[in-house]
Protein backbone atom coordinates (compact mmCIF):
# COMPACT_ATOMS: atom_id res chain seq x y z
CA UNK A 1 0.00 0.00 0.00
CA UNK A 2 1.66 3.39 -0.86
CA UNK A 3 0.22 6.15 1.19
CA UNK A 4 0.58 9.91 0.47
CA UNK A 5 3.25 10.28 3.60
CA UNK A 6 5.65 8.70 1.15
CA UNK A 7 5.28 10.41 -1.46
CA UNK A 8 5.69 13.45 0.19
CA UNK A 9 9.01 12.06 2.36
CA UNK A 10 10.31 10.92 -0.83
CA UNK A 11 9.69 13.36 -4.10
CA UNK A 12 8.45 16.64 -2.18
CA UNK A 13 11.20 18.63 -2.90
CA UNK A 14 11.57 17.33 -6.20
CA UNK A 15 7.72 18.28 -6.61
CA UNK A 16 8.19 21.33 -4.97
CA UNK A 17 5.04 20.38 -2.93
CA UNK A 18 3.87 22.75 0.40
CA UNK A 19 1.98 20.95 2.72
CA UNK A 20 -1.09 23.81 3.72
CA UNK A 21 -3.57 21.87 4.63
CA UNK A 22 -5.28 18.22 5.64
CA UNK A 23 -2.13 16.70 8.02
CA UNK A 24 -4.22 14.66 9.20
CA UNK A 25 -5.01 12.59 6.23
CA UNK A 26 -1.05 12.15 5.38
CA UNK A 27 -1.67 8.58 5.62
CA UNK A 28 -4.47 8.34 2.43
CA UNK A 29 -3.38 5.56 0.08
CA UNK A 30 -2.54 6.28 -3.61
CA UNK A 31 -4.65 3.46 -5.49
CA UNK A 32 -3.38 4.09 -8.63
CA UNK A 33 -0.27 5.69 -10.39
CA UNK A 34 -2.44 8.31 -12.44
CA UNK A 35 -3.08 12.24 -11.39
CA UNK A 36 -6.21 14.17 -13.18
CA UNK A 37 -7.45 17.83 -13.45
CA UNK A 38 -11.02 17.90 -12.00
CA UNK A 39 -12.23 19.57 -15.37
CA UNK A 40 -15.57 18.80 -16.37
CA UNK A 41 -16.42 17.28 -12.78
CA UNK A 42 -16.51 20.67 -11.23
CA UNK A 43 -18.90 21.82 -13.73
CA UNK A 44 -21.21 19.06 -12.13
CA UNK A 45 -20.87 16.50 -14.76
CA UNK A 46 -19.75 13.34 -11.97
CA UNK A 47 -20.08 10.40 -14.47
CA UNK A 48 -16.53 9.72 -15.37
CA UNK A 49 -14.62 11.35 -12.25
CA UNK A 50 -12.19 9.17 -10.88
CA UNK A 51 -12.34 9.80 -7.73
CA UNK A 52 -9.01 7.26 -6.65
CA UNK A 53 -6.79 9.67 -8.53
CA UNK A 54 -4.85 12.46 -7.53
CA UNK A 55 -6.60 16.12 -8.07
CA UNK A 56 -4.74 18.77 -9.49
CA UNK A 57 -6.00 22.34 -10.11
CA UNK A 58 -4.31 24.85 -12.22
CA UNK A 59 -4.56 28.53 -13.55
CA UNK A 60 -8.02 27.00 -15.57
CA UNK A 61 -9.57 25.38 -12.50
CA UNK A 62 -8.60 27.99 -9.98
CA UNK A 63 -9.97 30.94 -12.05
CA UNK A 64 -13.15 29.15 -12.57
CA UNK A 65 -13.93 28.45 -8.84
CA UNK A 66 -13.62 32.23 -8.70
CA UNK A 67 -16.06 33.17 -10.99
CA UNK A 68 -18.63 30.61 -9.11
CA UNK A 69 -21.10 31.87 -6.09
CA UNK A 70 -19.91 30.88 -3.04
CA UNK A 71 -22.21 28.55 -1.98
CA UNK A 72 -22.26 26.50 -5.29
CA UNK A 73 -18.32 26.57 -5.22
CA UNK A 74 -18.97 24.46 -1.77
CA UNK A 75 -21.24 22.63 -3.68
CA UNK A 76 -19.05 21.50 -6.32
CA UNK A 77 -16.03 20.49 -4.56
CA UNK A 78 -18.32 18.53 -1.99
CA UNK A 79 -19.46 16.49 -5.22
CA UNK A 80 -15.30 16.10 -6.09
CA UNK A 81 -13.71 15.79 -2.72
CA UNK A 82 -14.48 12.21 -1.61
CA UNK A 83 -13.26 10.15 1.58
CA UNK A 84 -11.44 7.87 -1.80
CA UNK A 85 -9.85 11.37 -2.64
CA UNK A 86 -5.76 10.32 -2.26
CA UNK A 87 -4.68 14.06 -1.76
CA UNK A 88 -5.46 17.31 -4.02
CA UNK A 89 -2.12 19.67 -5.42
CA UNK A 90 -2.68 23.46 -6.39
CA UNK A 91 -0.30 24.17 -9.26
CA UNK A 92 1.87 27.39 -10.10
CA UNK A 93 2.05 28.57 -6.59
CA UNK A 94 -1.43 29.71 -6.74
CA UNK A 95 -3.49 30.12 -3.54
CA UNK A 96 -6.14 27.45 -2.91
CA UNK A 97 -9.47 28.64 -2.40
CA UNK A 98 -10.72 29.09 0.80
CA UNK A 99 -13.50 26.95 0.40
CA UNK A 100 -11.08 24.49 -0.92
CA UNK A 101 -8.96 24.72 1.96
CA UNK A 102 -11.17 24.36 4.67
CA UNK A 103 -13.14 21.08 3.38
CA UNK A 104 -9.54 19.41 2.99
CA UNK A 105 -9.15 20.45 6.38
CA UNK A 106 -12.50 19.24 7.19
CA UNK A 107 -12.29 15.85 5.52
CA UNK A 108 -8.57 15.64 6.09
CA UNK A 109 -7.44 15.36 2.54
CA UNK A 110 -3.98 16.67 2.46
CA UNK A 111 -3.91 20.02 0.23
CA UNK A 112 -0.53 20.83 -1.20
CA UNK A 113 0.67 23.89 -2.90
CA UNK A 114 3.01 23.36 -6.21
CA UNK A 115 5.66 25.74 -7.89
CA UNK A 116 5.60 24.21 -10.96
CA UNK A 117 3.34 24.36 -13.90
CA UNK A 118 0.43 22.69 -14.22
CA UNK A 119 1.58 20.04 -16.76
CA UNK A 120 5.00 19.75 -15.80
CA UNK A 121 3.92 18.98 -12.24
CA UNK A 122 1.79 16.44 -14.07
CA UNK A 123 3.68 15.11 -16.24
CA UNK A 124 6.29 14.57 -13.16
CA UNK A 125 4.14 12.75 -10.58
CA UNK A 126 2.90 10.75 -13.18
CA UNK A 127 6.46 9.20 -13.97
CA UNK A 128 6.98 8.77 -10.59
CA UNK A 129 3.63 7.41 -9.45
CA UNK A 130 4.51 4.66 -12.39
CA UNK A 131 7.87 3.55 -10.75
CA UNK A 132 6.59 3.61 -7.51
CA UNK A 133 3.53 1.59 -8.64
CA UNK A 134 5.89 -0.74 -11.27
CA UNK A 135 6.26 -4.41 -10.25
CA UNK A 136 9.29 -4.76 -8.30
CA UNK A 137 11.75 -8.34 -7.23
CA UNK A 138 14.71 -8.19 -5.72
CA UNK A 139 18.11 -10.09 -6.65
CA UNK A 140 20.93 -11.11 -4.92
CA UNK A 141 23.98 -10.80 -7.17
CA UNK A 142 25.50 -8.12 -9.08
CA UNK A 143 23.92 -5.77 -11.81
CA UNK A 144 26.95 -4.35 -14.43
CA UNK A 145 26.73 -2.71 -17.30
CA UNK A 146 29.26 -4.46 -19.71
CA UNK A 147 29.55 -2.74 -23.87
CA UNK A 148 25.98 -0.99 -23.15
CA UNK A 149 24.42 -4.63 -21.93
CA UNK A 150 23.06 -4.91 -18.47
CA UNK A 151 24.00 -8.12 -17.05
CA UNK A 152 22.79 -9.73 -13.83
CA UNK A 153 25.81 -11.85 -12.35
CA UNK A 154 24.10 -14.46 -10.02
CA UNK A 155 25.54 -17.51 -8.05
CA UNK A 156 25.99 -18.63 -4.95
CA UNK A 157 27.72 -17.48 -1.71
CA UNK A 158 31.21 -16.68 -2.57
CA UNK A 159 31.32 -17.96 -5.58
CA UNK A 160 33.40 -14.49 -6.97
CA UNK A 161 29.99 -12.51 -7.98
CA UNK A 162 31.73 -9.40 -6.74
CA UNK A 163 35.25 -10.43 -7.62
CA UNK A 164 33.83 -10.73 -11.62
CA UNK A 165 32.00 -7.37 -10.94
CA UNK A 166 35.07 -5.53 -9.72
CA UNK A 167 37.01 -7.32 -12.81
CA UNK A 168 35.00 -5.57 -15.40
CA UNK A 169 34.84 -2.29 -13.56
CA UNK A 170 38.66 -1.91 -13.82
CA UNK A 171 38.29 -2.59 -17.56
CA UNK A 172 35.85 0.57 -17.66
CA UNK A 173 32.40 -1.25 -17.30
CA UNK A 174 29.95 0.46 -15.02
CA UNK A 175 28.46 -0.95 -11.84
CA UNK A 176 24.83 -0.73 -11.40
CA UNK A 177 24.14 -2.50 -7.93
CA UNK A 178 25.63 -4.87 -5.94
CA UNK A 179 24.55 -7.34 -3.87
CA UNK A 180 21.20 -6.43 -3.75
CA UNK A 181 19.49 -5.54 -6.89
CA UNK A 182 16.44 -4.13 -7.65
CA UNK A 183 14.53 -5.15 -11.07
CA UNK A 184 11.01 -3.57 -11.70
CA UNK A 185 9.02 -3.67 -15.10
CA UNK A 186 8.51 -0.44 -16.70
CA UNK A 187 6.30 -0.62 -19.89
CA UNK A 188 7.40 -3.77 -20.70
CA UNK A 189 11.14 -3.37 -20.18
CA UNK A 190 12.78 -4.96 -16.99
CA UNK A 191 14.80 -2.26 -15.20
CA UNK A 192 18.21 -2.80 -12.72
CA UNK A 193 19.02 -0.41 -10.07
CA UNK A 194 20.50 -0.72 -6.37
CA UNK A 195 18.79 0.34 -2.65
CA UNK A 196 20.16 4.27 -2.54
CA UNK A 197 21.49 3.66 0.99
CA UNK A 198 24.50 1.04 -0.64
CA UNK A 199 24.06 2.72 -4.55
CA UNK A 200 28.01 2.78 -6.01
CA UNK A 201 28.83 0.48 -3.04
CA UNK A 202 30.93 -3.06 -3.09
CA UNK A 203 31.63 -5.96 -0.37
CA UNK A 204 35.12 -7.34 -1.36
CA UNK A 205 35.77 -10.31 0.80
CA UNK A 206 39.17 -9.40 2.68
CA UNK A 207 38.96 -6.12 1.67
CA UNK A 208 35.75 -4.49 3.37
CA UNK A 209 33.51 -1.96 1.92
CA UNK A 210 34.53 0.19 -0.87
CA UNK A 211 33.08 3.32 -2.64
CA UNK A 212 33.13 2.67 -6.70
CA UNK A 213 32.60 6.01 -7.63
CA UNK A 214 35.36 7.23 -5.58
CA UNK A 215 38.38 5.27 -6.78
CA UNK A 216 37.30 4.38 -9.99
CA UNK A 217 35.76 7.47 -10.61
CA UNK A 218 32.23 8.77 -11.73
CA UNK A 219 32.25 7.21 -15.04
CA UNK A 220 32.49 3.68 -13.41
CA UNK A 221 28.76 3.32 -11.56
CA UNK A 222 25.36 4.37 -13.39
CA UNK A 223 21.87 4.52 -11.46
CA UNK A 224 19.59 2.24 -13.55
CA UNK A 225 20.05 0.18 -16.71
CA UNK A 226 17.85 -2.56 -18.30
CA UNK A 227 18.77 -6.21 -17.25
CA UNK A 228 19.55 -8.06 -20.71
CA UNK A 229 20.95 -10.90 -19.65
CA UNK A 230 21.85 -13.00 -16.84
CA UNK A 231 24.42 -14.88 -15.70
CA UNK A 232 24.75 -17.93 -13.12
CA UNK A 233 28.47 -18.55 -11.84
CA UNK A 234 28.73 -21.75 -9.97
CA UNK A 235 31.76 -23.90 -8.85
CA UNK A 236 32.62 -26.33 -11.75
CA UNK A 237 31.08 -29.57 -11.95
CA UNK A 238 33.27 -32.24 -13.66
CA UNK A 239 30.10 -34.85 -13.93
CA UNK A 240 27.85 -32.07 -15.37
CA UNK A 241 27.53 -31.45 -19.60
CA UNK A 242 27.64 -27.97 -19.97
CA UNK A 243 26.60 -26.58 -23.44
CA UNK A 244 29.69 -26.34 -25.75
CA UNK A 245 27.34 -25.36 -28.73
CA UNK A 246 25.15 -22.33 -27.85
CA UNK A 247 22.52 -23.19 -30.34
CA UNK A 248 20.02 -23.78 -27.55
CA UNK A 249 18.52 -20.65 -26.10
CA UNK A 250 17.81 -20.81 -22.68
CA UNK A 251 16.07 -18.00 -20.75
CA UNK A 252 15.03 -17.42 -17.27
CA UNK A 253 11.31 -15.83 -16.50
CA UNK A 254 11.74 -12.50 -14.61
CA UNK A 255 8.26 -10.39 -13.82
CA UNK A 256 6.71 -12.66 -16.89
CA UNK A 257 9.77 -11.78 -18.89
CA UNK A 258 11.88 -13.83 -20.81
CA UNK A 259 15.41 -12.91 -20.00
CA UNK A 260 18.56 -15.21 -21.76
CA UNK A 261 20.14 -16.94 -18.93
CA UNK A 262 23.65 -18.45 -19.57
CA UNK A 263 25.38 -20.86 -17.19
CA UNK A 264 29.39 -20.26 -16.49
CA UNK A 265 31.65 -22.55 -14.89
CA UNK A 266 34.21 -21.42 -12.46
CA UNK A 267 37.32 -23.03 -11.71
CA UNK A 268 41.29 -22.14 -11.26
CA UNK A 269 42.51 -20.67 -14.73
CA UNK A 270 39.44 -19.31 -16.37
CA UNK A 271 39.08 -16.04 -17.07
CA UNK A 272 35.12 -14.90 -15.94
CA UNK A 273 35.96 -11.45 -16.64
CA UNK A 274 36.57 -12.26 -20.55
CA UNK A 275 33.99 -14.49 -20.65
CA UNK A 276 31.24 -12.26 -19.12
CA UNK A 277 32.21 -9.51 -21.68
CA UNK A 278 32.46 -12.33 -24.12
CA UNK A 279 28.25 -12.93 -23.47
CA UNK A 280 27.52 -9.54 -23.69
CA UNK A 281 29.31 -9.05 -26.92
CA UNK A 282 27.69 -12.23 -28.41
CA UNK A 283 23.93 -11.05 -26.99
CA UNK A 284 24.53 -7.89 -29.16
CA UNK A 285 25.46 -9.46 -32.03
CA UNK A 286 22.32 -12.01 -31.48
CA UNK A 287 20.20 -9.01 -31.30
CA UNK A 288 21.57 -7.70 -34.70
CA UNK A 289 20.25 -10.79 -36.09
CA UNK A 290 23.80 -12.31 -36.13
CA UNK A 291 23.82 -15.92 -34.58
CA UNK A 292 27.25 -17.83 -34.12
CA UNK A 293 26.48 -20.77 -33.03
CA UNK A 294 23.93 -21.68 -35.66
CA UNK A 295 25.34 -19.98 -38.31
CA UNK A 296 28.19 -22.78 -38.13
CA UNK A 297 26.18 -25.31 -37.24
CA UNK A 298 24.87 -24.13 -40.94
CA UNK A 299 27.87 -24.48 -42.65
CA UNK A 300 29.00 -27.83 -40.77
CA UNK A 301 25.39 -29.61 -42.29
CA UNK A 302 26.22 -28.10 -45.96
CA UNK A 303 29.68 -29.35 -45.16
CA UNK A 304 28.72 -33.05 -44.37
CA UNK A 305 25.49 -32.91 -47.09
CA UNK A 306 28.24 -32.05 -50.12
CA UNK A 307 30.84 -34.65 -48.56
CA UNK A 308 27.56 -36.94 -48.55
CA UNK A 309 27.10 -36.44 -52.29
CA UNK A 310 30.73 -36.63 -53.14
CA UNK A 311 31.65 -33.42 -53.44
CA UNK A 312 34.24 -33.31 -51.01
């Protein structure tokens, strides 16, 4: 449940939002991640208002309640102003009504006052209503972005998740999150980023803690970045068949997405750095339309059908 306290804790400033009115009702729930002007509802016409949403009055809605009578102004924001209302925002720093005022404060609907424009402000708390409201699983493992691919190194307990991560951020890769990563849906697209209290941060076994950003400099984290593909390390298995081929595409479901999942051996000698920017090379090419693995496995069967026929 995401109540109105949070939103306010977490993107007031960035909203500019002023708290006048309705503290009491700073614990409303947002039902859904959509704002709307009142519009044609505070002309009286009620059959489409939504009244879950988010109200927010601008220049046109402010200078209208002014040219009402007062007691119909009541009136019509009695009709709008619901115990479902989440929380109503004045835009451009205009002065909200003081019949709009008090029945917030009467009905405890928080009231906020907005710098910004009306459809900026909208436009805004729409974007981040939708990533609050996105579907959101967390992963333990490391999130890098490696030749513009974002790929999700997973594996067990000290296994070298990190170790691999620091690997390719010395070769100028960027970290996204480690440890704990973050992976919502966004319109379709799965999304990586890190909690902000350990964003840019590493766990090095026998090292400690250390800051990314600060000794490989700026250029070496990033905040977000889709999650392409992932990556399992686990200790090598001598009795297991691991895929020498690649023609097989194997995928892991994440949020009802289909992500490509690839399986890497570790043991003494190999090199997991190469071999992680290795995947993420190949996965571009693959999404070019350019597949390795089966285009030999073409030529080897044209190969063997002309030897078949005699012609080699």
């Amino acid at each position: 449940m995401y109540l109105i306290k949070e939103l306010y804790q977490k993107h007031g400033e960035i909203l500019e939002l002023q708290l006048v009115a309705g503290k009491e009702g700073m614990g409303r729930s947002v039902y859904v991640p959509e704002v709307q002007r009142p519009g044609l509802s505070l002309a009286g016409y009620l059959k489409n208002h939504a009244e879950r949403r988010i109200l927010v009055f601008g220049k046109v809605e402010v200078e209208y309640l002014d040219h009402l009578a007062d007691s119909l102004r009541v009136t019509r924001l009695e009709a709008i102003l619901t115990d479902k209302t989440p929380a109503v925002i004045v835009a451009r720093d205009y002065l909200p009504p003081k019949e709009l005022l008090e029945l917030c404060q009467k009905r405890d609907i928080p009231l906020f006052r907005a710098k910004m424009t009306t459809m900026n402000l909208m436009s805004r708390l729409t974007l981040l209503l939708t990533d609050e409201f996105a579907p959101t699983h967390c992963y333990h493992g490391s999130l890098v972005e490696v030749f513009g691919v974002g790929v999700l190194i997973k594996g067990d307990s000290s296994v070298g998740k990190s170790e691999a991560a620091l690997g390719l951020i010395e070769r100028g890769h960027r970290l996204i999150s480690d440890d704990l990563v973050k992976v919502r849906l966004r319109e379709g697209v799965l999304e990586g980023f890190g909690a902000e209290l350990s964003r840019h941060h590493m766990e090095v076994r026998g090292i400690g803690i250390i800051n990314v950003a600060n000794l490989y400099g700026a250029v070496c984290v990033r905040e977000k970045k889709s999650l392409d593909v992932v990556v399992r390390l686990e200790v090598w298995n001598e009795g297991y068949n691991y895929d020498r081929v690649g023609i097989e595409e194997k995928t892991v479901m994440i949020l009802g997405v289909e992500v490509p999942h690839h399986l890497l051996p570790v043991k003494p000698g190999r090199d997991v750095v190469l071999l992680l920017e290795t995947i993420a090379l190949n996965h571009r090419l693959k999404k070019m339309g350019y597949h390795s693995a089966k285009e030999y496995t073409a030529k080897l069967t044209s190969a063997i059908a002309l030897k078949g026929k005699g012609h080699l």
